[in-house]
C-alpha atoms as a PDB file:
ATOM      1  CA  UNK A   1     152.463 101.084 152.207  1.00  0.00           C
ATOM      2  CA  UNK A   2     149.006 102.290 151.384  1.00  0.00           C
ATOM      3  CA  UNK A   3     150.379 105.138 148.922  1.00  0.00           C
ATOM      4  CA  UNK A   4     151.994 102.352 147.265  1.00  0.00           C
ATOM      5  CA  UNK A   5     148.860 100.436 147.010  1.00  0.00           C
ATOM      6  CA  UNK A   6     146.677 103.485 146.040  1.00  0.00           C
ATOM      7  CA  UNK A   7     149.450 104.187 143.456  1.00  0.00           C
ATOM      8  CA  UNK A   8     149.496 100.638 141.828  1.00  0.00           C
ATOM      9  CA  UNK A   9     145.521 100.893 141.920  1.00  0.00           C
ATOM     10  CA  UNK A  10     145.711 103.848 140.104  1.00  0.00           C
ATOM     11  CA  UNK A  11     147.958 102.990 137.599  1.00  0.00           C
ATOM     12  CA  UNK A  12     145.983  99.977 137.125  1.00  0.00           C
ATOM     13  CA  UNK A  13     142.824 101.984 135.996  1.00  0.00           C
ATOM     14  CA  UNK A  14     144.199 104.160 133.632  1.00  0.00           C
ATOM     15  CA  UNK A  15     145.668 100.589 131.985  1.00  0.00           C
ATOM     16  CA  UNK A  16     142.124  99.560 131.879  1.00  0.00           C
ATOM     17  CA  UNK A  17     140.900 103.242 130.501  1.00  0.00           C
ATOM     18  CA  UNK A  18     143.710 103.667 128.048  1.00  0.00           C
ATOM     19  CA  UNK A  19     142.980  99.570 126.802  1.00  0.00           C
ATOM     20  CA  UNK A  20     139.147  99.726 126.911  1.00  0.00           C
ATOM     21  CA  UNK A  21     139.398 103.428 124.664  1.00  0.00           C
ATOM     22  CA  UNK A  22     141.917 101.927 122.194  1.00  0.00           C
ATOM     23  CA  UNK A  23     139.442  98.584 121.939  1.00  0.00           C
ATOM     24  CA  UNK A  24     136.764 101.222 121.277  1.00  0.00           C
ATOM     25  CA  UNK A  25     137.739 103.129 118.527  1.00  0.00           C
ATOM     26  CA  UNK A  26     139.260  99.644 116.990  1.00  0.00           C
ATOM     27  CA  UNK A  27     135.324  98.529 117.315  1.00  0.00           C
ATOM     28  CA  UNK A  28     134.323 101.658 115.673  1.00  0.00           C
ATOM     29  CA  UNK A  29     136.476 101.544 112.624  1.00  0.00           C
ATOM     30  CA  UNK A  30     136.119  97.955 111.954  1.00  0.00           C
ATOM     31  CA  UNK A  31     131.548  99.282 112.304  1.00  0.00           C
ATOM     32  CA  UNK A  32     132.578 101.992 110.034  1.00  0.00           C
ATOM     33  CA  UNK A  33     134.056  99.788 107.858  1.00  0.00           C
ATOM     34  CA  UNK A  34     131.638  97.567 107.500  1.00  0.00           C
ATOM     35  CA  UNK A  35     128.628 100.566 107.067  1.00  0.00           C
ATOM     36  CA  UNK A  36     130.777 101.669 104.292  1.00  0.00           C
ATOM     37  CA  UNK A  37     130.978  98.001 102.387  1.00  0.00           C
ATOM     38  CA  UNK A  38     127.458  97.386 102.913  1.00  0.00           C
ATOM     39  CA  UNK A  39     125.752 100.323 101.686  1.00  0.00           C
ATOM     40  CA  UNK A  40     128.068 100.828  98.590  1.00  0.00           C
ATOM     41  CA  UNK A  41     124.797  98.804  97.261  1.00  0.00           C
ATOM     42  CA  UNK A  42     121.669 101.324  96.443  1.00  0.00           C
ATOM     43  CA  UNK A  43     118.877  98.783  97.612  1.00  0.00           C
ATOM     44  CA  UNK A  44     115.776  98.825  94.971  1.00  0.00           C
ATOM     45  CA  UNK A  45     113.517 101.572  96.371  1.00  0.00           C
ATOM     46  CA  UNK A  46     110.199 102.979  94.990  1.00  0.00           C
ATOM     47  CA  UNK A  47     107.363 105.298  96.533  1.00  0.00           C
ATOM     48  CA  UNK A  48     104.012 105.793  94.914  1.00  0.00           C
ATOM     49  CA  UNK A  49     101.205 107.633  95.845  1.00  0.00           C
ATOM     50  CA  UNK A  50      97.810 109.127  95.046  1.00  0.00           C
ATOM     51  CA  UNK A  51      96.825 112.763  94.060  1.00  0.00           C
ATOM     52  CA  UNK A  52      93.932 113.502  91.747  1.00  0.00           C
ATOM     53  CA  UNK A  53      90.375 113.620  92.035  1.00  0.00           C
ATOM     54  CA  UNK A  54      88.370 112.692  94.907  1.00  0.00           C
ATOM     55  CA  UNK A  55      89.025 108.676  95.144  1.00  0.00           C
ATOM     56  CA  UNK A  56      86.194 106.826  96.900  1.00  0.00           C
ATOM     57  CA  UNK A  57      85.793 103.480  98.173  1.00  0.00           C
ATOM     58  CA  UNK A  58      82.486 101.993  98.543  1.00  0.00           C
ATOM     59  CA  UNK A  59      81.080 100.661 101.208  1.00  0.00           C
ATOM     60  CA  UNK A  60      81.027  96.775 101.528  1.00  0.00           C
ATOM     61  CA  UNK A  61      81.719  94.670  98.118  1.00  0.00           C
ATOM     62  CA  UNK A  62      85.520  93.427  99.509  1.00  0.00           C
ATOM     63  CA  UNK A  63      88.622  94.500  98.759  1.00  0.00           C
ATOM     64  CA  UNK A  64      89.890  96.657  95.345  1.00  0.00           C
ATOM     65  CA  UNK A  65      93.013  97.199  94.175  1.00  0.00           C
ATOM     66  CA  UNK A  66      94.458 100.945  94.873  1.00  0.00           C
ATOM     67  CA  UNK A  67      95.085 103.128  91.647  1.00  0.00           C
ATOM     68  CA  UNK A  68      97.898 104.939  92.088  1.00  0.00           C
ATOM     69  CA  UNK A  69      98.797 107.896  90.335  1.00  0.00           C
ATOM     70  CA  UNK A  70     102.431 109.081  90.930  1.00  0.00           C
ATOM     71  CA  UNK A  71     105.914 107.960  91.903  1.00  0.00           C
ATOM     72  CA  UNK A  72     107.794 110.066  94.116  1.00  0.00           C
ATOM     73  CA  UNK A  73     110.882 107.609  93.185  1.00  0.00           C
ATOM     74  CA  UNK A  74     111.505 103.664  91.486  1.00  0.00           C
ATOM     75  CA  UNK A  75     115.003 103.493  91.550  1.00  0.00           C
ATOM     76  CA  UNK A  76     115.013 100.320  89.174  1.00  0.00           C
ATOM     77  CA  UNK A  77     111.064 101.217  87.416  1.00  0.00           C
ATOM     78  CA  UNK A  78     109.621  98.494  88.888  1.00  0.00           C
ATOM     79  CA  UNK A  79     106.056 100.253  89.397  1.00  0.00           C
ATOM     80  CA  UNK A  80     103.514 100.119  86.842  1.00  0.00           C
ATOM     81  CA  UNK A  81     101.147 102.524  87.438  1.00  0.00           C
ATOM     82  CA  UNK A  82      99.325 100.830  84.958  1.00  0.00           C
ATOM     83  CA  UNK A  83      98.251  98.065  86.509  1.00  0.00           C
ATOM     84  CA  UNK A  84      99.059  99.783  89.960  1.00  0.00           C
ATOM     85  CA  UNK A  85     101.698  96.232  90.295  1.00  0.00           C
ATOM     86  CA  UNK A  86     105.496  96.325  92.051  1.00  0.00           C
ATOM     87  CA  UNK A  87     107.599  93.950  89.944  1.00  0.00           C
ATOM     88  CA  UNK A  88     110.220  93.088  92.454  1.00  0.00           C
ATOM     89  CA  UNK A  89     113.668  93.352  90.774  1.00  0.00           C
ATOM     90  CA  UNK A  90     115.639  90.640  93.086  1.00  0.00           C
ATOM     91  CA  UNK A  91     114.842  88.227  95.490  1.00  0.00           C
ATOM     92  CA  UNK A  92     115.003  88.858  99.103  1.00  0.00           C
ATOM     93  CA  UNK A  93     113.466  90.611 102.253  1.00  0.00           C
ATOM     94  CA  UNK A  94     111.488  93.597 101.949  1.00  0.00           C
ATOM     95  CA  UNK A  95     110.214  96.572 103.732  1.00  0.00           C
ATOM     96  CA  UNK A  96     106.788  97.579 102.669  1.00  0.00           C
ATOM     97  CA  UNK A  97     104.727 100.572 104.051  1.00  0.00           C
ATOM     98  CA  UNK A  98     100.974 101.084 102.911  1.00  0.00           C
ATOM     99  CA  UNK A  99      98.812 103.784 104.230  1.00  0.00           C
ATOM    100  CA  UNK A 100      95.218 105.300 103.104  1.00  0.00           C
ATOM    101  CA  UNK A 101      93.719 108.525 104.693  1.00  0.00           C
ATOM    102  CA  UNK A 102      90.166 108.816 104.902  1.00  0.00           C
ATOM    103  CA  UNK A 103      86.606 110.214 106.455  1.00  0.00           C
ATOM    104  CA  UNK A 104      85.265 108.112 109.097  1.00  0.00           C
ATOM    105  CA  UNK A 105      82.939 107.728 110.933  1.00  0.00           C
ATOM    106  CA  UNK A 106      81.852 106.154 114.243  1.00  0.00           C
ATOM    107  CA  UNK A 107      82.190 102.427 114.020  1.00  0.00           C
ATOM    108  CA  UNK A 108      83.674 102.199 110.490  1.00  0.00           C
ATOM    109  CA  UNK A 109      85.546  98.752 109.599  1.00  0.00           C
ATOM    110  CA  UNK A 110      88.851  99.854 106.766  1.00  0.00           C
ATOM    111  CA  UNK A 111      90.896  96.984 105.731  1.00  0.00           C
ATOM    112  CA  UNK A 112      94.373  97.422 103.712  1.00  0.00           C
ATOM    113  CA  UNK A 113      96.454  94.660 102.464  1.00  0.00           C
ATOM    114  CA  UNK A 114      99.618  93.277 100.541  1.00  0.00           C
ATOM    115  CA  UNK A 115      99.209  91.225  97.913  1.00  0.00           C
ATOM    116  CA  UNK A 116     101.837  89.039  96.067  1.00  0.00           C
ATOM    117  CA  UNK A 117     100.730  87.481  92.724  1.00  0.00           C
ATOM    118  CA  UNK A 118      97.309  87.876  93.866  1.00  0.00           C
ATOM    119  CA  UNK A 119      97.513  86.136  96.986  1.00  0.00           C
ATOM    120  CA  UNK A 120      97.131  88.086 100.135  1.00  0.00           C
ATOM    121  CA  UNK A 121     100.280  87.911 102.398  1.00  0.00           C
ATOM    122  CA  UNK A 122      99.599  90.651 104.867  1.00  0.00           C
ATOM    123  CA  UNK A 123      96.847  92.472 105.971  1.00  0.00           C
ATOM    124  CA  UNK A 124      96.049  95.564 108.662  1.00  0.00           C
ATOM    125  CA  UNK A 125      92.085  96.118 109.883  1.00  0.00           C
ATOM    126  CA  UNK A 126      91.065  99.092 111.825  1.00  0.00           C
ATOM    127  CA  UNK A 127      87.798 100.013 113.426  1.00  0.00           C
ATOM    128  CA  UNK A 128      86.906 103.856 113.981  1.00  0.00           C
ATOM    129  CA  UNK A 129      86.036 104.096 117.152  1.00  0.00           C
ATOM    130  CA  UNK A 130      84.487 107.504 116.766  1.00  0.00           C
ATOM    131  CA  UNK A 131      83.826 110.092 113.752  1.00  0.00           C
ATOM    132  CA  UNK A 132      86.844 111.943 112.657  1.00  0.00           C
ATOM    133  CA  UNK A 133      88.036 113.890 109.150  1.00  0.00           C
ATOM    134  CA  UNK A 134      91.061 111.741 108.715  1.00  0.00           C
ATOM    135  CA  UNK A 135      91.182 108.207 109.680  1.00  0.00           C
ATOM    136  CA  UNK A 136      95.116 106.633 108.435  1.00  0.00           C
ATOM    137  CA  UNK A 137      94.910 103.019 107.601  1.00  0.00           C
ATOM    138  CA  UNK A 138      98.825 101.600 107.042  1.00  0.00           C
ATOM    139  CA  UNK A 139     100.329  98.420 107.049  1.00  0.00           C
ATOM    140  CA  UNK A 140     103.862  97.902 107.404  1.00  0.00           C
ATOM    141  CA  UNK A 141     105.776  94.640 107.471  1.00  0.00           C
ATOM    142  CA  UNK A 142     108.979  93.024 106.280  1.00  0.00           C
ATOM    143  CA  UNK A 143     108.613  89.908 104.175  1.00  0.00           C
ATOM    144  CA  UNK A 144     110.656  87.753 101.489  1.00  0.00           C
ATOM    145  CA  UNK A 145     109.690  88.203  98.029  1.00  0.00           C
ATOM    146  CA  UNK A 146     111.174  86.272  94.594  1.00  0.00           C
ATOM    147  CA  UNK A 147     112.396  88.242  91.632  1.00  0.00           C
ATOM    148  CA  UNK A 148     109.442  89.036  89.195  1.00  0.00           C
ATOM    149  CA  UNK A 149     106.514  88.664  92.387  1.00  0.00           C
ATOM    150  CA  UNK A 150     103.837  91.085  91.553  1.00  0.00           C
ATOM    151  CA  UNK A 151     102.934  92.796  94.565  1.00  0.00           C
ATOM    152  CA  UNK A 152      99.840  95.313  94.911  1.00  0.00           C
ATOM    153  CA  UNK A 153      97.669  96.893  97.347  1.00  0.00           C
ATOM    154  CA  UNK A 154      93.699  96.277  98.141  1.00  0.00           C
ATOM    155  CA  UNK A 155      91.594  98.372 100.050  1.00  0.00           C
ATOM    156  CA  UNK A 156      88.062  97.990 102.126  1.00  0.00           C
ATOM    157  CA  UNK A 157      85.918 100.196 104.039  1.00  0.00           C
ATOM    158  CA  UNK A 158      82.381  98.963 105.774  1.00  0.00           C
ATOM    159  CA  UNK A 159      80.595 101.623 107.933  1.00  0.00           C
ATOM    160  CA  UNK A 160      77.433 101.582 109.584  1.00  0.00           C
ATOM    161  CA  UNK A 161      75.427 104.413 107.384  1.00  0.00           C
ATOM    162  CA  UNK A 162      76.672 102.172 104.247  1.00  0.00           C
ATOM    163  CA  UNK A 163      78.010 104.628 102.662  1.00  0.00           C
ATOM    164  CA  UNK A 164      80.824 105.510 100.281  1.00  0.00           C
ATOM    165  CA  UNK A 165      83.801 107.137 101.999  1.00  0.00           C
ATOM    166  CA  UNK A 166      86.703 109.221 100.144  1.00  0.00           C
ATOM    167  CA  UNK A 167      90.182 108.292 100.519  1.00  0.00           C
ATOM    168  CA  UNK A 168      92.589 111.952 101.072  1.00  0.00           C
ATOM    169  CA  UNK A 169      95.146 112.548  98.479  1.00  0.00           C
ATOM    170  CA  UNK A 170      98.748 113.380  98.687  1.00  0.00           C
ATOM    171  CA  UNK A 171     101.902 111.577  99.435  1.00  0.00           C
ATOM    172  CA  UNK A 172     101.886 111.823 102.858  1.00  0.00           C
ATOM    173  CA  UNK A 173      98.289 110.608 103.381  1.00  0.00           C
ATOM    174  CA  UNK A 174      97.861 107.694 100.717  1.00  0.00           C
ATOM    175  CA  UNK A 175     101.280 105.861  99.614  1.00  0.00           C
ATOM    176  CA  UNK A 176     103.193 102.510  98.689  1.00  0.00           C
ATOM    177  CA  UNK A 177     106.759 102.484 100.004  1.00  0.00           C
ATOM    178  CA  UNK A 178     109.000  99.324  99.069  1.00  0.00           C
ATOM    179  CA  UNK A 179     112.368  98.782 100.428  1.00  0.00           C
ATOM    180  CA  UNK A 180     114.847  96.031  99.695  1.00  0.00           C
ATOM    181  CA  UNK A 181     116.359  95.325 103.319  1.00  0.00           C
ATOM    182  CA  UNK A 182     118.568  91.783 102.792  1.00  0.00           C
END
């Protein structure tokens, strides 16, 4: 009697296994699927960063708009690095990374934030807590923008000694990255 019930138990379980893996791989299809479908869309994407000449930011005065000098990519132009503006291309939610490297020093106030038609809608403040070659100062939010917002970046740095700091070139150290997410 027990062999019978151990068998039937048994049996049982590899019912369950067998139903539960076909279930999975009908999940992951159907996932695949859907991955597939939704990124056949290229989302609007642009980098930009800074690399030139020593950039510097003086101390106090309030915020100034970042000149940026190159795009790594703008997959629909929307950058003018004229005017140092993101024209977004189509209304919806966006990812949006801002960064700034620079020489602190102990005590140091830095201030980045995201602008949209001139109107601040996000903003990041850091103090340095102690004197260092390369303080990073990034923002990174999602928010909903309409097609043809201007977006740009401002920057502010207060320290103690009152006194100018420079920002660190290269992409990796001072960028704008914009990503269309929904």
């Amino acid at each position: 009697m027990l062999a019978v019930v151990s068998l039937i138990v048994a049996l049982a379980g590899v019912a369950i296994g067998a139903f539960s893996f076909i279930s999975m791989n009908n999940y992951i299809n159907d996932l695949n699927t859907y991955i597939n479908e939704t990124n056949a869309y290229v989302l609007p994407m642009a980098r930009m960063y800074y690399e030139g000449p020593t950039y510097t930011i003086p101390d106090g005065g309030g915020p100034m708009l970042f000149n940026y000098t190159h795009k790594s990519y703008d997959t629909h132009e929307a950058f003018n690095l004229d005017t140092d503006s993101y024209i977004i291309p189509e209304t919806g939610y966006y990812q949006v990374t801002a960064q700034y490297s620079i020489d602190a020093v102990d005590g140091g106030f830095f201030l980045i934030t995201l602008n949209s038609n001139n109107v601040e809608v996000s903003q990041r403040a850091s103090t340095c807590s102690r004197n260092t070659n390369v303080f990073g100062v990034a923002i990174v939010d999602i928010l909903m923008f309409d097609q043809g917002d201007s977006i740009t970046v401002k920057i502010y740095q207060s320290d103690p000694g009152a006194v100018s700091r420079n920002i660190f070139d290269g992409e990796e150290e001072t960028f704008f990255a914009i990503a269309k997410i929904a």
